[in-house]
N, C-alpha and C. Protein backbone atom coordinates (compact mmCIF):
# COMPACT_ATOMS: atom_id res chain seq x y z
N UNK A 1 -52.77 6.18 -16.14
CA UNK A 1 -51.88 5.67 -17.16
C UNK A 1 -50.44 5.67 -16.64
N UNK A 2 -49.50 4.52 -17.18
CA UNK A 2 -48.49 4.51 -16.25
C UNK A 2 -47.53 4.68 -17.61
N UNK A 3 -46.44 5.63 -16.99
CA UNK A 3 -45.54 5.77 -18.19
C UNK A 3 -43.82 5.65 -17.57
N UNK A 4 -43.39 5.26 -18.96
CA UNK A 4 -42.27 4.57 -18.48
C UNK A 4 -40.81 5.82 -18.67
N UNK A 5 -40.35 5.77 -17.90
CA UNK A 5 -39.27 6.22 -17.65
C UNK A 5 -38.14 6.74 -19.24
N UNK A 6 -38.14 7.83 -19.10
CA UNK A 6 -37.22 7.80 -20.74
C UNK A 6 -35.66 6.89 -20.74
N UNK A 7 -35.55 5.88 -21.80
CA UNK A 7 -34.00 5.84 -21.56
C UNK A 7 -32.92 6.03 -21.29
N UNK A 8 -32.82 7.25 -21.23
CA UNK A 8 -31.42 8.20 -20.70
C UNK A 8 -31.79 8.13 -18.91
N UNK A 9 -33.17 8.62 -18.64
CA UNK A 9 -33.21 9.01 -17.23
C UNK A 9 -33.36 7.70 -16.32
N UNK A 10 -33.76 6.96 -16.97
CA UNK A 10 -33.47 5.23 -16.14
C UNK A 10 -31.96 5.14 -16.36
N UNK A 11 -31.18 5.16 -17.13
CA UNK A 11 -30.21 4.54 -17.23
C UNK A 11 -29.40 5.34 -16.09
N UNK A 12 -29.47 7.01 -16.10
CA UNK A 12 -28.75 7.67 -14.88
C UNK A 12 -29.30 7.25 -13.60
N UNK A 13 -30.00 7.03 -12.98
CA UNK A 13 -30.15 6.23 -12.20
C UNK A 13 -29.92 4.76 -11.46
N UNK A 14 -29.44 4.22 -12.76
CA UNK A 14 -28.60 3.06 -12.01
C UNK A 14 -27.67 3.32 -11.06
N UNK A 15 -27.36 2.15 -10.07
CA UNK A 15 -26.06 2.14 -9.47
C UNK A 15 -24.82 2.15 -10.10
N UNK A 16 -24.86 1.14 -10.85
CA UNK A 16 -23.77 1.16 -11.85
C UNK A 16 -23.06 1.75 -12.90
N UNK A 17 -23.99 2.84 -13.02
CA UNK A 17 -23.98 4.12 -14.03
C UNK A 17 -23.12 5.61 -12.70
N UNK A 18 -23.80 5.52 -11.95
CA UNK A 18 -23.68 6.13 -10.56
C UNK A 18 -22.49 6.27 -10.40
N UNK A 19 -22.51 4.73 -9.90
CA UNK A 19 -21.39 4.59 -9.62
C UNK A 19 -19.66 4.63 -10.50
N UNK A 20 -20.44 4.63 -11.44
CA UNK A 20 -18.75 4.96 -12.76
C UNK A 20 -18.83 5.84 -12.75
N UNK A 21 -19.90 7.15 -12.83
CA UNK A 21 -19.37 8.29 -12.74
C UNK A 21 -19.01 9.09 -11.76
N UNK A 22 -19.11 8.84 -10.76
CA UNK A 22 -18.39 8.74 -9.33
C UNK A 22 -16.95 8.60 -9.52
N UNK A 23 -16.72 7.40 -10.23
CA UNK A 23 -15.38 6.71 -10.24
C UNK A 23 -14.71 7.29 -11.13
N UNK A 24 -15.66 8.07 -12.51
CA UNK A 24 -14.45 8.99 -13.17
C UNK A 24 -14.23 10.19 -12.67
N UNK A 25 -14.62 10.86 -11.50
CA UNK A 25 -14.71 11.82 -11.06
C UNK A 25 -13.54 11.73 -10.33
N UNK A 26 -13.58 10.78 -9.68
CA UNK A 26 -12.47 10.67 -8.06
C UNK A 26 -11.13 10.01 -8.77
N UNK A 27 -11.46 9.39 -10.49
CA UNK A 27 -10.00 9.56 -11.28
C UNK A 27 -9.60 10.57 -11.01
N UNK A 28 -10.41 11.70 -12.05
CA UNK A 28 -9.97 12.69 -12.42
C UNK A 28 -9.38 14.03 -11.14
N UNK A 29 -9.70 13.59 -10.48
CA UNK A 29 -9.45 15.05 -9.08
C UNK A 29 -7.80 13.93 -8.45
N UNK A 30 -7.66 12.73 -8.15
CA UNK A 30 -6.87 12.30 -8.02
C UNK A 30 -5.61 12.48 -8.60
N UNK A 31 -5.92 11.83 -10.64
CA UNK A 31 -4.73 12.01 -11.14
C UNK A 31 -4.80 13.49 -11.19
N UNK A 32 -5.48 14.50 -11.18
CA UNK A 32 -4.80 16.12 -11.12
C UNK A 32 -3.62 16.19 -10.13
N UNK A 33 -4.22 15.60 -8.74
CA UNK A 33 -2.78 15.80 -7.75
C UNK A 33 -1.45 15.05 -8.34
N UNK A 34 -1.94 13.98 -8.57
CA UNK A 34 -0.87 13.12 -8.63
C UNK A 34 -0.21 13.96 -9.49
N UNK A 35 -0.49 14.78 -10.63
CA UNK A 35 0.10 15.26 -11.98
C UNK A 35 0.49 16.07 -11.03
N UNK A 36 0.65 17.50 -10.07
CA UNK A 36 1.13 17.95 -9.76
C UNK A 36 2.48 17.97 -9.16
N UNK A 37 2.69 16.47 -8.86
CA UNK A 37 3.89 15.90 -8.52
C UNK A 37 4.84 15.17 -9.45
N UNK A 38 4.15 15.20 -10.42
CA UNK A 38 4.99 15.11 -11.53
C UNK A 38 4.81 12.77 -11.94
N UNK A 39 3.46 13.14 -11.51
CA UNK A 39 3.33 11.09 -11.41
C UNK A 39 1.99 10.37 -12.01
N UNK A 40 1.89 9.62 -12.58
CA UNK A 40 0.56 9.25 -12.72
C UNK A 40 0.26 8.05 -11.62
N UNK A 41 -1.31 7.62 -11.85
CA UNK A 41 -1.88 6.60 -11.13
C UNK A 41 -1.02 5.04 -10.88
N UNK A 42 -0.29 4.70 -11.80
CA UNK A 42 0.45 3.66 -12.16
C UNK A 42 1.54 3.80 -11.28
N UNK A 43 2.42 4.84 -11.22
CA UNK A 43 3.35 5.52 -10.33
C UNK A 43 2.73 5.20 -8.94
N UNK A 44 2.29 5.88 -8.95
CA UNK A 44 1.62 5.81 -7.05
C UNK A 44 1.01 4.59 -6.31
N UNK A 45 0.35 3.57 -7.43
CA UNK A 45 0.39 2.03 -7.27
C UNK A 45 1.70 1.54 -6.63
N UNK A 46 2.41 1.28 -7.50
CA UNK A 46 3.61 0.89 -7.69
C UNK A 46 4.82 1.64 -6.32
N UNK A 47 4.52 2.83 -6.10
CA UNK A 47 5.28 3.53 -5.11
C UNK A 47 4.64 2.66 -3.50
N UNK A 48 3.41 2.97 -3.94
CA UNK A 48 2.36 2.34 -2.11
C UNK A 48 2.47 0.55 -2.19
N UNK A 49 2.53 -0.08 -3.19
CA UNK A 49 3.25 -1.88 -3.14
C UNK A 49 4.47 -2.05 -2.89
N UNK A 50 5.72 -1.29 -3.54
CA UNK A 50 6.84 -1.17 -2.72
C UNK A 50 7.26 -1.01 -1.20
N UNK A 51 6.18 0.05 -0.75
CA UNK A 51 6.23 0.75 0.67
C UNK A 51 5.89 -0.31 1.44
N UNK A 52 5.01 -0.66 1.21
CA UNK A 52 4.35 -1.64 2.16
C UNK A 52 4.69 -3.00 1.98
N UNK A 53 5.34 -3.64 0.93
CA UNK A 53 5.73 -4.56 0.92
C UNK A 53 7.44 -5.09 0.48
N UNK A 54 8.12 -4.14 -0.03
CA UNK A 54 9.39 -4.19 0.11
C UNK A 54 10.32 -4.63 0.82
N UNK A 55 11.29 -4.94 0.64
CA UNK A 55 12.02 -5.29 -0.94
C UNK A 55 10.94 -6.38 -1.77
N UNK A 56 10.67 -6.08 -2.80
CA UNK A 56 9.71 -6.90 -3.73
C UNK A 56 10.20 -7.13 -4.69
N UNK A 57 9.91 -8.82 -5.57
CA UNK A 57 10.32 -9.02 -7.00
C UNK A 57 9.57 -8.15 -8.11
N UNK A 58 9.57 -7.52 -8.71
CA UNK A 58 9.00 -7.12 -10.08
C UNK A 58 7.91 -7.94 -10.30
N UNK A 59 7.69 -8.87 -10.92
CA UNK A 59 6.62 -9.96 -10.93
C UNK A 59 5.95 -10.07 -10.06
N UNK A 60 6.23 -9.95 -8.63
CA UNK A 60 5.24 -10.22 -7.27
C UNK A 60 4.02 -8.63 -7.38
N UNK A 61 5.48 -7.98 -7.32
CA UNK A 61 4.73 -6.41 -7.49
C UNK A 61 3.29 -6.19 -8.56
N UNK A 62 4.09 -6.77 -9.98
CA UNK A 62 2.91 -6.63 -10.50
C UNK A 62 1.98 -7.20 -10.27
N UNK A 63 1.68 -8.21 -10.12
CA UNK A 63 0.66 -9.04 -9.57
C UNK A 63 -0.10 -8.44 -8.94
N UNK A 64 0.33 -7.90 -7.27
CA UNK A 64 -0.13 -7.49 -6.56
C UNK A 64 -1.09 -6.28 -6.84
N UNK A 65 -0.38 -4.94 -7.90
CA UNK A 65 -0.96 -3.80 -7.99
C UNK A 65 -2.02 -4.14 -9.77
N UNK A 66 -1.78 -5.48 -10.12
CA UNK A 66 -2.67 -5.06 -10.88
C UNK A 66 -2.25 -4.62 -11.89
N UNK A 67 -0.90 -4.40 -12.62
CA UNK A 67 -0.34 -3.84 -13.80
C UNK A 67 0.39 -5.04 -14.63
N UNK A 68 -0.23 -5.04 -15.70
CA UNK A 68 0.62 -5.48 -16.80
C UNK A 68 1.83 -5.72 -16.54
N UNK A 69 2.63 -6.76 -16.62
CA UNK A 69 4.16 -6.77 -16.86
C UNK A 69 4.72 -5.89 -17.59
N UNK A 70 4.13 -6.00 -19.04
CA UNK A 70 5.28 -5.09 -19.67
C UNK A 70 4.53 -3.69 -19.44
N UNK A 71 3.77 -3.07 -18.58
CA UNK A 71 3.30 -1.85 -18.34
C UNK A 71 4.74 -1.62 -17.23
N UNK A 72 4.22 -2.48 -16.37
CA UNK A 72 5.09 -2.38 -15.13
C UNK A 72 6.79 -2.15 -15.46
N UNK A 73 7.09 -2.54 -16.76
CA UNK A 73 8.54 -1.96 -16.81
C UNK A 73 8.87 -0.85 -16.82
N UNK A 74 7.79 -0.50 -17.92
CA UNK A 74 7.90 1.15 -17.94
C UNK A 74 7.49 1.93 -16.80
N UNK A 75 6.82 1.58 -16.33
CA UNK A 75 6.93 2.33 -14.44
C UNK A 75 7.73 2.61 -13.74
N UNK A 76 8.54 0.78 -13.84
CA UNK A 76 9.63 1.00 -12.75
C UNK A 76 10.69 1.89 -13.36
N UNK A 77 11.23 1.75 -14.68
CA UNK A 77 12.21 2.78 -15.35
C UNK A 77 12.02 3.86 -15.08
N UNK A 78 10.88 4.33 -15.31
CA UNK A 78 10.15 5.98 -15.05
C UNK A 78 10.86 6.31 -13.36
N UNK A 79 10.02 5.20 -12.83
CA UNK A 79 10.60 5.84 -11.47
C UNK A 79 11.90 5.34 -11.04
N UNK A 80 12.59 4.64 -11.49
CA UNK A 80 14.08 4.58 -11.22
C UNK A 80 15.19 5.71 -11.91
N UNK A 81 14.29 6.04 -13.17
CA UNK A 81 14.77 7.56 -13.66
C UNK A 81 14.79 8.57 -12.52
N UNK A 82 13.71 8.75 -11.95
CA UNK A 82 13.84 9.74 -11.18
C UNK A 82 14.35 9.24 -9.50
N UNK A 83 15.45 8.27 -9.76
CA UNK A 83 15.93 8.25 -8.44
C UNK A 83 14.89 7.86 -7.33
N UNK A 84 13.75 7.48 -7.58
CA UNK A 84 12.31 6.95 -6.46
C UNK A 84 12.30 5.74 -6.24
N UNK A 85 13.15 4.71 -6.58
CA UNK A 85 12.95 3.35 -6.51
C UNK A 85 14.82 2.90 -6.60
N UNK A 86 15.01 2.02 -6.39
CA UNK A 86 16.04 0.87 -6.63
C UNK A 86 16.34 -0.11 -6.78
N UNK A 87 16.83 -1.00 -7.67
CA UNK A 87 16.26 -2.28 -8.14
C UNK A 87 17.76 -2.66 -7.60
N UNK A 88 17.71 -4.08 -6.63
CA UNK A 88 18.89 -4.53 -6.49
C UNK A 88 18.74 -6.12 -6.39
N UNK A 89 20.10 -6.76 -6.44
CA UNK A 89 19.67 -8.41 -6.66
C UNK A 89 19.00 -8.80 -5.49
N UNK A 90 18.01 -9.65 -5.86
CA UNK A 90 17.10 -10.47 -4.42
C UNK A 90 17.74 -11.63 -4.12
N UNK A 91 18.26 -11.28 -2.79
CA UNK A 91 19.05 -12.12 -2.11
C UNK A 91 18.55 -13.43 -2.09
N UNK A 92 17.12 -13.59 -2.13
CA UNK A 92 16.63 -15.11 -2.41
C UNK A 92 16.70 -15.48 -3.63
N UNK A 93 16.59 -14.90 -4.78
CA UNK A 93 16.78 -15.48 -6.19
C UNK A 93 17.83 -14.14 -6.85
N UNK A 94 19.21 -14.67 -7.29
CA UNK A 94 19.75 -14.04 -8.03
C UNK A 94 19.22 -13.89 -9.36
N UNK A 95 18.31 -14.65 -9.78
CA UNK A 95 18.00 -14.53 -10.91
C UNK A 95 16.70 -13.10 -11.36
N UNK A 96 16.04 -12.55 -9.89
CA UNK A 96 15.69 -11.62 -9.82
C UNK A 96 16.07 -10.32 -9.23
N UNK A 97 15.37 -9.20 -9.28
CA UNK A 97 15.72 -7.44 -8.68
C UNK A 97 14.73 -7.56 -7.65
N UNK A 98 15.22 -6.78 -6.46
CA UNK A 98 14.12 -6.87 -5.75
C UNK A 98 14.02 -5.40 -5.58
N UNK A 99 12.51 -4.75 -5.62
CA UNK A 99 12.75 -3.72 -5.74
C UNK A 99 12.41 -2.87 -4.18
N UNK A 100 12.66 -1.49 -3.89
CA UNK A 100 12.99 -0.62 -2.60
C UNK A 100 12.49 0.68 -3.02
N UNK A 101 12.13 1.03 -1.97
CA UNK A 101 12.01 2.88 -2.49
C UNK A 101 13.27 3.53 -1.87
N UNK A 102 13.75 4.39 -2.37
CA UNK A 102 14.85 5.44 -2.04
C UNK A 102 14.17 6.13 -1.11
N UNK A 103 15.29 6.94 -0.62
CA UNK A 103 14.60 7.94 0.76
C UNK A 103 13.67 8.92 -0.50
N UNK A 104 14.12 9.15 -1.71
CA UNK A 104 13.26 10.57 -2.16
C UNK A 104 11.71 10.00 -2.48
N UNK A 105 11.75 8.54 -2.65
CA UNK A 105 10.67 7.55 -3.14
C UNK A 105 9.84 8.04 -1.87
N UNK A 106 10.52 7.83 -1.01
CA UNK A 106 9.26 8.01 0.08
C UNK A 106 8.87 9.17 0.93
N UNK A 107 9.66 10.46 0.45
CA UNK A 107 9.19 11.41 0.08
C UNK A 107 8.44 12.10 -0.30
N UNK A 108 8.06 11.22 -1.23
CA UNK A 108 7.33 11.49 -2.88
C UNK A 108 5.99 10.67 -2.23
N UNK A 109 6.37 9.62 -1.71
CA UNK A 109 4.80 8.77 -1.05
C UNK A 109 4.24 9.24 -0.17
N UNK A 110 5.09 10.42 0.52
CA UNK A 110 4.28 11.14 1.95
C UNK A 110 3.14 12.06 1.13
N UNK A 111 3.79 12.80 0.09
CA UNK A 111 3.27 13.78 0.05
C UNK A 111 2.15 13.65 -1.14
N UNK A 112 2.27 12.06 -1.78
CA UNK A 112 0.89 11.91 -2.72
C UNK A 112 0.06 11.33 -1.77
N UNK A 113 0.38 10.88 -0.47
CA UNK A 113 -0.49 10.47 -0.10
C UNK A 113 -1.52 11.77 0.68
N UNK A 114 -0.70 12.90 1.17
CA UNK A 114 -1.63 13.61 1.44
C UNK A 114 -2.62 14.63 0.12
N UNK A 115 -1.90 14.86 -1.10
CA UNK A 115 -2.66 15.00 -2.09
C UNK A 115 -3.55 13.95 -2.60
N UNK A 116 -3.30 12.40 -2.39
CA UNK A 116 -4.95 11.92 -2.64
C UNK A 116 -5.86 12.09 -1.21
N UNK A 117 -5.52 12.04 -0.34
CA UNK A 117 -6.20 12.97 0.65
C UNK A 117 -6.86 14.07 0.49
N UNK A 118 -6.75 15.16 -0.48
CA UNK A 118 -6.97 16.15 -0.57
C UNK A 118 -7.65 16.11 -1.50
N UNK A 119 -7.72 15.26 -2.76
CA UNK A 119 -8.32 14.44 -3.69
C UNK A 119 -9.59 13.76 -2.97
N UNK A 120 -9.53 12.84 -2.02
CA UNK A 120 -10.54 12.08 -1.65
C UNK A 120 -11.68 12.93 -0.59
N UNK A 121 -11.04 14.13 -0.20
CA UNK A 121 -12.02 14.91 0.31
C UNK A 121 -12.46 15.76 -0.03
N UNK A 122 -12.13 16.20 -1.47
CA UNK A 122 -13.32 17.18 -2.66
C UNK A 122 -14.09 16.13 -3.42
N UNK A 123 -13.49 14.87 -3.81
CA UNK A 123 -14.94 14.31 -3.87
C UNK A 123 -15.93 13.79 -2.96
N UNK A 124 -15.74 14.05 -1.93
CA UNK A 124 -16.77 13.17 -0.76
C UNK A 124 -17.23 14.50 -0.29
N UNK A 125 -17.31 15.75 -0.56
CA UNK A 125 -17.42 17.43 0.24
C UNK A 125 -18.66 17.23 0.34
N UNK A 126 -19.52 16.78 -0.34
CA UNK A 126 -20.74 17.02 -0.26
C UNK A 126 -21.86 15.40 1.08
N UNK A 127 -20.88 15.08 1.31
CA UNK A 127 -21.26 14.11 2.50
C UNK A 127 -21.15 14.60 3.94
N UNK A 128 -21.78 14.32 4.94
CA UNK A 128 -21.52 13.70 5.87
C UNK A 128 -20.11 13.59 6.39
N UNK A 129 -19.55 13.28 7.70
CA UNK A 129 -18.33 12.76 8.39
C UNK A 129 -19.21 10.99 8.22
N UNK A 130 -20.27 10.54 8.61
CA UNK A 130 -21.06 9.43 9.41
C UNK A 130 -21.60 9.02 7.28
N UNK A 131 -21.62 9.96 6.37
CA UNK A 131 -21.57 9.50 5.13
C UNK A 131 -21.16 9.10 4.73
N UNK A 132 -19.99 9.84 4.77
CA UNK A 132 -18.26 9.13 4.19
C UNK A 132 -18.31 7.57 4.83
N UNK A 133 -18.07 7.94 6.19
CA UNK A 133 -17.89 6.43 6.56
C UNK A 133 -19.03 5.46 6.13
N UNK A 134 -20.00 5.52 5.96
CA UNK A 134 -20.81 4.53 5.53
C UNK A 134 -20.67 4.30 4.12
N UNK A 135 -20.44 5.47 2.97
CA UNK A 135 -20.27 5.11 1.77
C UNK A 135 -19.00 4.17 1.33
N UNK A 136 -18.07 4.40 2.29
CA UNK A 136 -16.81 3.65 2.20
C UNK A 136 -16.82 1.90 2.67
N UNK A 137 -18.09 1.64 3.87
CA UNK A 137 -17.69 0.77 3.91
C UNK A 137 -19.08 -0.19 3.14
N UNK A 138 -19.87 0.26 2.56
CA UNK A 138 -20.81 0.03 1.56
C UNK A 138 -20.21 -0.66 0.14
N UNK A 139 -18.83 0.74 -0.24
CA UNK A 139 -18.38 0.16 -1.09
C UNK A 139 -17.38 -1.30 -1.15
N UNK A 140 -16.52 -1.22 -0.17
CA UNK A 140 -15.63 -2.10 0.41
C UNK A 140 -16.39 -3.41 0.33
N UNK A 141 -18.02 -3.46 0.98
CA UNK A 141 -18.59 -4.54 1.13
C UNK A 141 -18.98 -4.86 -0.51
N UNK A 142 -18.95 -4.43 -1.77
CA UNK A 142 -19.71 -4.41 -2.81
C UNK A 142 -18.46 -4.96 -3.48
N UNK A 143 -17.44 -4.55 -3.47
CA UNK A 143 -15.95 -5.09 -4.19
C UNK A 143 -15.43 -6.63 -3.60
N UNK A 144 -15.96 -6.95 -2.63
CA UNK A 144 -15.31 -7.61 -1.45
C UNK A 144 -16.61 -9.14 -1.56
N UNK A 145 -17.61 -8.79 -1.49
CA UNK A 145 -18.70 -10.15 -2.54
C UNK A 145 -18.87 -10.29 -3.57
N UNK A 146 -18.19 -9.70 -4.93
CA UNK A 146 -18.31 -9.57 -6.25
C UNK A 146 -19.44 -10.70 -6.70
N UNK A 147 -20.29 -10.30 -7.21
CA UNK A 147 -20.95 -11.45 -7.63
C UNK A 147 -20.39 -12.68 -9.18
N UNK A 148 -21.14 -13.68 -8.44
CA UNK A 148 -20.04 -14.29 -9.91
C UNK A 148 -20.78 -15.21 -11.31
């Protein structure tokens, strides 16, 4: 006689189940660091699109990281409060800010980046060196063909 799987215990078994709770996990150990620095997830977006792509318009930025416009104001204020950013006219359009990180901005980016480091290797503890790397580029390949 063949019997079927209870609802709860099929459903934990999905990938996609798996895999979100994976993903609230490696939130949650992440934004802890980040909170230790006094920043959320939005912050540290916004800090690593600047870095790497700066001087940036506001609008480009958001785009890029994925935040709401009017989220993204309140970001950049937050972190122009704390002296981490600088908004100055963009020499190609006066009509926009282009935004920069301050020396403390990137300060602040050295050292979240080694706390999500430190973040990304209590959730992966239980892998492999040859795990990690395969789970990473497993996932990369899964985000990267989205089905449509």
């Amino acid at each position: 006689m063949h019997t079927t799987p209870a609802p709860l215990s099929h459903l934990q078994t999905l990938p996609s189940w798996l895999l979100g709770r994976a993903a609230a996990l490696g939130h949650r150990l992440v934004s802890e660091q980040l909170a230790e620095e006094g920043v959320r997830m939005p912050h540290h977006a916004v800090l690593c699109g600047i870095a790497e792509l700066g001087p940036i318009a506001q609008a480009e930025l958001s785009r890029t990281v994925r935040i709401d416009p009017k989220d993204m104001v309140t970001v950049l204020n937050e972190l122009q409060a704390k002296k981490l950013i600088s908004r100055t006219r963009d020499p190609r359009d006066a009509r926009k800010n282009a935004l920069a990180l301050t020396t403390g901005g990137r300060a602040l980016l050295r050292r979240l980046e080694e706390r999500g480091d430190q973040a990304n290797d209590a959730l992966l503890a239980p892998l492999t060196p040859a795990e990690r790397k395969q789970l990473s580029a497993l996932l990369a390949r899964l985000i990267t063909t989205e089905p449509k």
